[in-house]
Protein backbone atom coordinates (compact mmCIF):
# COMPACT_ATOMS: atom_id res chain seq x y z
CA UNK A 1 -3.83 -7.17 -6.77
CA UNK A 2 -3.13 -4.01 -5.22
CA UNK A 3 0.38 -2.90 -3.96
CA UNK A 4 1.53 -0.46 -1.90
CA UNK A 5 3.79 -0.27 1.33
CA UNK A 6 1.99 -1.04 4.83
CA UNK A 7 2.35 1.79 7.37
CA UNK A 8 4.91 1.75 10.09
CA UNK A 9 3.06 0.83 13.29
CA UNK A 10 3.15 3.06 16.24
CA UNK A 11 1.58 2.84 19.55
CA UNK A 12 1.38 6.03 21.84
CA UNK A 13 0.80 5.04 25.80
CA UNK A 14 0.13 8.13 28.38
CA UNK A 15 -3.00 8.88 30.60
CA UNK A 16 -2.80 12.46 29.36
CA UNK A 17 -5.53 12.40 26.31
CA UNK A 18 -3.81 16.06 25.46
CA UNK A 19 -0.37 15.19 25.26
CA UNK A 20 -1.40 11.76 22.97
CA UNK A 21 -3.10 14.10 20.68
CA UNK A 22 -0.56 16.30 20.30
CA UNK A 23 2.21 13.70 20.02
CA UNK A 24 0.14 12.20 17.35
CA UNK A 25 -0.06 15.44 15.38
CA UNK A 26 3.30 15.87 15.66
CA UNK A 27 4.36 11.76 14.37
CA UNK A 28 1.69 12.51 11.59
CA UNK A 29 3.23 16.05 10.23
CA UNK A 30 6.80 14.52 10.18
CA UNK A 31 5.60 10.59 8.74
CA UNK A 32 2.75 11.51 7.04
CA UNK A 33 -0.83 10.23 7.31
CA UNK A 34 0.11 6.54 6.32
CA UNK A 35 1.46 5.94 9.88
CA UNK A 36 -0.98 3.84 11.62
CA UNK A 37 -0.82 5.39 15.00
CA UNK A 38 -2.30 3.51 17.86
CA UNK A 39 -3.13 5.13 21.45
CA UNK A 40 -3.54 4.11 24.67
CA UNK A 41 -4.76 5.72 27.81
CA UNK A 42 -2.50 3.38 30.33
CA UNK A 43 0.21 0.51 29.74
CA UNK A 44 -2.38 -2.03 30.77
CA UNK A 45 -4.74 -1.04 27.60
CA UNK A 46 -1.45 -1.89 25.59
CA UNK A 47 -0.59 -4.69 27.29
CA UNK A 48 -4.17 -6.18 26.42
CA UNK A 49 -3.76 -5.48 22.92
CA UNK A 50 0.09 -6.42 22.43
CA UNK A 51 1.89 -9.33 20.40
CA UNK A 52 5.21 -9.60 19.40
CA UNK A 53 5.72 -7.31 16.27
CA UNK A 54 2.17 -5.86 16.49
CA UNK A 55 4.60 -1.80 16.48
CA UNK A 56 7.80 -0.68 15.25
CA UNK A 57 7.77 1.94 17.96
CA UNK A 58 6.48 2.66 21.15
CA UNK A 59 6.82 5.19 22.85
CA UNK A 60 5.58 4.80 26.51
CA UNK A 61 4.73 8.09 29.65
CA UNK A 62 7.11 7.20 32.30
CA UNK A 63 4.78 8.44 34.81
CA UNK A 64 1.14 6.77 34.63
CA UNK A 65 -1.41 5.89 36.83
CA UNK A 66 -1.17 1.87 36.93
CA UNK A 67 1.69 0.38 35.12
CA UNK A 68 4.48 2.62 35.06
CA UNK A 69 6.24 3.18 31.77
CA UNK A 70 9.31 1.33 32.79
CA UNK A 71 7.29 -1.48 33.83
CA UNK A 72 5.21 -1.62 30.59
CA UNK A 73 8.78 -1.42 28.80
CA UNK A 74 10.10 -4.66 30.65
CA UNK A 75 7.12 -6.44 29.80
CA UNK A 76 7.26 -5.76 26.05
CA UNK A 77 11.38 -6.36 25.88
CA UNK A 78 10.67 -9.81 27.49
CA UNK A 79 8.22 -10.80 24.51
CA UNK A 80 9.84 -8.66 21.30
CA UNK A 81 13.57 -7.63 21.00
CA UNK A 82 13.16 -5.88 18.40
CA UNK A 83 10.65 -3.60 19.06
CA UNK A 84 11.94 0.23 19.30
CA UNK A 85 11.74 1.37 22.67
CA UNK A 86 11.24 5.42 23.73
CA UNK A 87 9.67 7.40 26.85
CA UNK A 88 8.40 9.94 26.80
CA UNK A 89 8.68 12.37 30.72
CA UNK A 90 9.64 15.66 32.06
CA UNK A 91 11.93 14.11 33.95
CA UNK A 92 15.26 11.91 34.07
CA UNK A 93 14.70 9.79 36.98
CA UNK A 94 14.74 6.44 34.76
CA UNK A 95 17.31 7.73 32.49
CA UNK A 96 19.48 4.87 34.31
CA UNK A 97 16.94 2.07 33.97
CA UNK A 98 16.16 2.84 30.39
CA UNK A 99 19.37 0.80 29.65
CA UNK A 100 17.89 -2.43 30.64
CA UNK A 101 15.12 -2.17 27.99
CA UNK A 102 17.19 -1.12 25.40
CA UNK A 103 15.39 2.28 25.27
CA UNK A 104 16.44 4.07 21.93
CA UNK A 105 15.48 7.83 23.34
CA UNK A 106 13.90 10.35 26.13
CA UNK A 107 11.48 12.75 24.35
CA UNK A 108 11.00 15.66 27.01
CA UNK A 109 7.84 16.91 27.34
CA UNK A 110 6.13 19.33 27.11
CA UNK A 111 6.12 18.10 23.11
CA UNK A 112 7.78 20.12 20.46
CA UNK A 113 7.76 19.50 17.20
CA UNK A 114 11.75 20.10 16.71
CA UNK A 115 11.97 17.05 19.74
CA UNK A 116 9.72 14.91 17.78
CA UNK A 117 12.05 15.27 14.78
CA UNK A 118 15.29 15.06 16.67
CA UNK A 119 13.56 11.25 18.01
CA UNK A 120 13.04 10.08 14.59
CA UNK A 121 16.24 11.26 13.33
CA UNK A 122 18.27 9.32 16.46
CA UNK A 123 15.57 6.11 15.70
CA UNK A 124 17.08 5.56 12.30
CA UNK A 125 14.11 5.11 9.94
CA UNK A 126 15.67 2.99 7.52
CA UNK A 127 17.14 0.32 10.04
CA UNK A 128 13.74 0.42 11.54
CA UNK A 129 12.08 -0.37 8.03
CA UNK A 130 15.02 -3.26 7.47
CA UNK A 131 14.04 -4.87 10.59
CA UNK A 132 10.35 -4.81 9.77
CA UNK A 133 8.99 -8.37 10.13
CA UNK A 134 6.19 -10.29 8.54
CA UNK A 135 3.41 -12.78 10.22
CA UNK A 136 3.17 -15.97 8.50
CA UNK A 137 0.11 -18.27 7.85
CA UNK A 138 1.38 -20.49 10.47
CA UNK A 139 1.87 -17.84 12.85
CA UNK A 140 5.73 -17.71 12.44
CA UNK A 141 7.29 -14.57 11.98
CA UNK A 142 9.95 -13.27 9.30
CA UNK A 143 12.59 -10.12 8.71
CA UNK A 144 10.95 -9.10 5.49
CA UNK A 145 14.47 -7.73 4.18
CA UNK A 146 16.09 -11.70 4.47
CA UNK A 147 13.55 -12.67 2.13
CA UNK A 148 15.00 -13.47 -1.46
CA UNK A 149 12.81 -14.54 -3.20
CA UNK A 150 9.15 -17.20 -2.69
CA UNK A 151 8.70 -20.04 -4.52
CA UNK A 152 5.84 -22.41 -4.69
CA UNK A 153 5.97 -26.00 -4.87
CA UNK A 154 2.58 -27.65 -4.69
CA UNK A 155 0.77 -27.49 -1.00
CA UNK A 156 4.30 -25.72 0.30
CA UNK A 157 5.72 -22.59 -0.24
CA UNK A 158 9.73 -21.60 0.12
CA UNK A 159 11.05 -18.59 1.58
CA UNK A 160 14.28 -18.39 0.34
CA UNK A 161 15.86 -16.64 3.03
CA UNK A 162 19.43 -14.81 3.83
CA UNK A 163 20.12 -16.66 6.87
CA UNK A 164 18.52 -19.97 5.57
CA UNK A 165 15.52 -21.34 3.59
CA UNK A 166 12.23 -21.73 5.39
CA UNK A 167 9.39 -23.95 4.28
CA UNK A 168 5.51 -23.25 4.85
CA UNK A 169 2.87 -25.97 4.38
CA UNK A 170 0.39 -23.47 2.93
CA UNK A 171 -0.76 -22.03 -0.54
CA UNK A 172 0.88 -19.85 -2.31
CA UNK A 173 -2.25 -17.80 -2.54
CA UNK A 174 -2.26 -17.08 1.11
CA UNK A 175 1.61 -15.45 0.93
CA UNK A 176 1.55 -14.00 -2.23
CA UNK A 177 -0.82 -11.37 -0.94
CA UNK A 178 1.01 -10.63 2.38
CA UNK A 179 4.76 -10.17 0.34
CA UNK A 180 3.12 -8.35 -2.39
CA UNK A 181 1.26 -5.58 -0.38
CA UNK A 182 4.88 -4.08 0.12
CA UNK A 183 6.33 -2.47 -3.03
CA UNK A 184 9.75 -4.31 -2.71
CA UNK A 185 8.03 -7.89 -3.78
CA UNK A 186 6.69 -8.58 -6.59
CA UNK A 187 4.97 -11.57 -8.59
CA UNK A 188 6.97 -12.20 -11.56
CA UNK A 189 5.73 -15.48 -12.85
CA UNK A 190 3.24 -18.10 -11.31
CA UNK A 191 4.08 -19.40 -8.08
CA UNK A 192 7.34 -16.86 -7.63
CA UNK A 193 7.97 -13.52 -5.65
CA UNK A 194 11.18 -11.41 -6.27
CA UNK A 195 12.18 -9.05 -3.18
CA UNK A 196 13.65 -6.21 -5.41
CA UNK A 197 16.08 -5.46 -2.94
CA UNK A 198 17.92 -8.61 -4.03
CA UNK A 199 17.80 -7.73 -7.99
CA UNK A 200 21.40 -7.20 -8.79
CA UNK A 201 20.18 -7.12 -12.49
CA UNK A 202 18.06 -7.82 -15.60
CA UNK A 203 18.69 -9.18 -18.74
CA UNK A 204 15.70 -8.88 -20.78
CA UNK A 205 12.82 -11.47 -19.36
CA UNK A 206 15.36 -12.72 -16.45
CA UNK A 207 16.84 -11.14 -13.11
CA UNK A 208 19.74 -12.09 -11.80
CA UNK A 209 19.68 -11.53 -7.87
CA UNK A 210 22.49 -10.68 -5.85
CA UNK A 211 23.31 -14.04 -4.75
CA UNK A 212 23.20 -15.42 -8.72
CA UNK A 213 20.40 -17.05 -8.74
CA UNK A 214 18.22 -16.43 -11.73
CA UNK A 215 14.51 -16.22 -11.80
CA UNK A 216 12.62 -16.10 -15.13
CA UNK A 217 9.93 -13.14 -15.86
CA UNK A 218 7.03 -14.05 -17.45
CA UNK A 219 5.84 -12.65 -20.79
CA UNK A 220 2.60 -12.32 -19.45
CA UNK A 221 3.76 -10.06 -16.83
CA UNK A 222 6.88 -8.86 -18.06
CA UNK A 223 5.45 -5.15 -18.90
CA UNK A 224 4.07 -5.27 -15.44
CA UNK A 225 7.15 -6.27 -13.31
CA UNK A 226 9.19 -3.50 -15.52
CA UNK A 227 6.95 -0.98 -14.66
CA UNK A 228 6.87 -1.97 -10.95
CA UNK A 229 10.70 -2.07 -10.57
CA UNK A 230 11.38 1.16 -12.49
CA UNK A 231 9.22 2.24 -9.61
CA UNK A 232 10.96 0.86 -6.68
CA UNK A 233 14.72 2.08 -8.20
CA UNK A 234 13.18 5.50 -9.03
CA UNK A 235 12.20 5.65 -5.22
CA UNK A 236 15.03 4.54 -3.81
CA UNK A 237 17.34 6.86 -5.55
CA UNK A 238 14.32 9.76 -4.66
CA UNK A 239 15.24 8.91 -0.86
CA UNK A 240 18.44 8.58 -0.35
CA UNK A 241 20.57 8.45 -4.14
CA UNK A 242 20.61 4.26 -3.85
CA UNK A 243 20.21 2.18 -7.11
């Protein structure tokens, strides 16, 4: 199976094809070219495309032929309230009805790369990533970081969840795959998925997570779970000194 993190989702709106490039050059030198950037020549183009957690970010022209940017915003806050929210002008006319939506920042144009970084600094990446959510089999959506751990138990499969367990009338086969594609989960014997984020330790083929249950490692996969989470703590103290 392969593994690896899925890139943060972010969708660019303005009628200016100039300023989206450049704003997309600028996203790309500070995230890196794993950033699945999305852009759209007018709200309405997003609107046709949009679902509820479809972007972590979007950042939306104020001024656009069509849709405005404010009205765009309202339409997205209405479905998703969790979606980050910024516009992008030369002006601050709607500096006072950027409250409403919950905007999270004004990035002046023309672009600079300096305002670009000051817009991801004030977004907080790392609250973005906690509230990064996952689409279900059945549709359903889930805050990836509540996720324990994911058991399987014949036709069903548990998320054992932070604010409460949640039970899917699916195969385990069809989650597996969708928990496992970010480096955090990990298959550790048939049928269960650890979310390392909830490891509070191991003691030889067993972790003990943080809320004390304990989930058994199998032999079969033992060398491979130790090599993934000596990974994941190497990388977390490599961003910002966590184990």
């Amino acid at each position: 199976m392969q593994r690896g993190a899925l890139p943060m989702k972010i969708a660019l709106v303005d009628d200016d094809p100039r300023a989206l490039a450049q704003l997309e050059q600028y996203l790309t030198e500070q995230l890196g070219r794993e950033t699945e950037i999305s852009r759209y020549g007018s709200g309405e183009a997003l609107l046709a495309d949009w679902r509820p957690g479809a972007f972590e970010l979007v950042v939306l022209d104020i001024y656009m032929g069509g849709a405005t940017g404010m009205e765009v915003a309202r339409r997205l806050r209405a479905d998703d309230g969790q979606v980050r929210l910024a516009f992008a002008t030369s002006s601050n006319d709607f500096a006072s009805e950027s409250y409403e939506v919950g905007a999270c920042y004004y990035l002046r144009k023309p672009f600079r790369p300096e305002g670009v970084r000051a817009m991801l600094e004030r977004l907080d990446l790392e609250a973005l990533e906690r509230s990064r959510r996952l689409r279900l089999p059945d549709g359903s959506q889930v805050v990836l970081r509540s996720i324990r751990y994911a058991a399987s138990d014949g036709h069903r499969v548990t998320l054992h969840c932070k604010d409460g367990d949640r039970t899917l009338r699916t195969s385990f086969a069809a989650v597996e795959p969708l928990l496992c594609a970010y480096p955090c989960f990990c298959g550790i014997c048939r049928g269960v998925v650890v979310n390392f984020h909830e490891v509070a330790g191991r003691q030889e083929d067993v972790f003990l997570l943080k809320d004390g249950t304990r989930l058994p490692i199998s032999r079969r996969r033992l060398r491979e779970v130790q090599e993934a989470y000596s990974a994941f703590r190497f990388d977390r103290l490599r961003k910002d000194g966590v184990d």
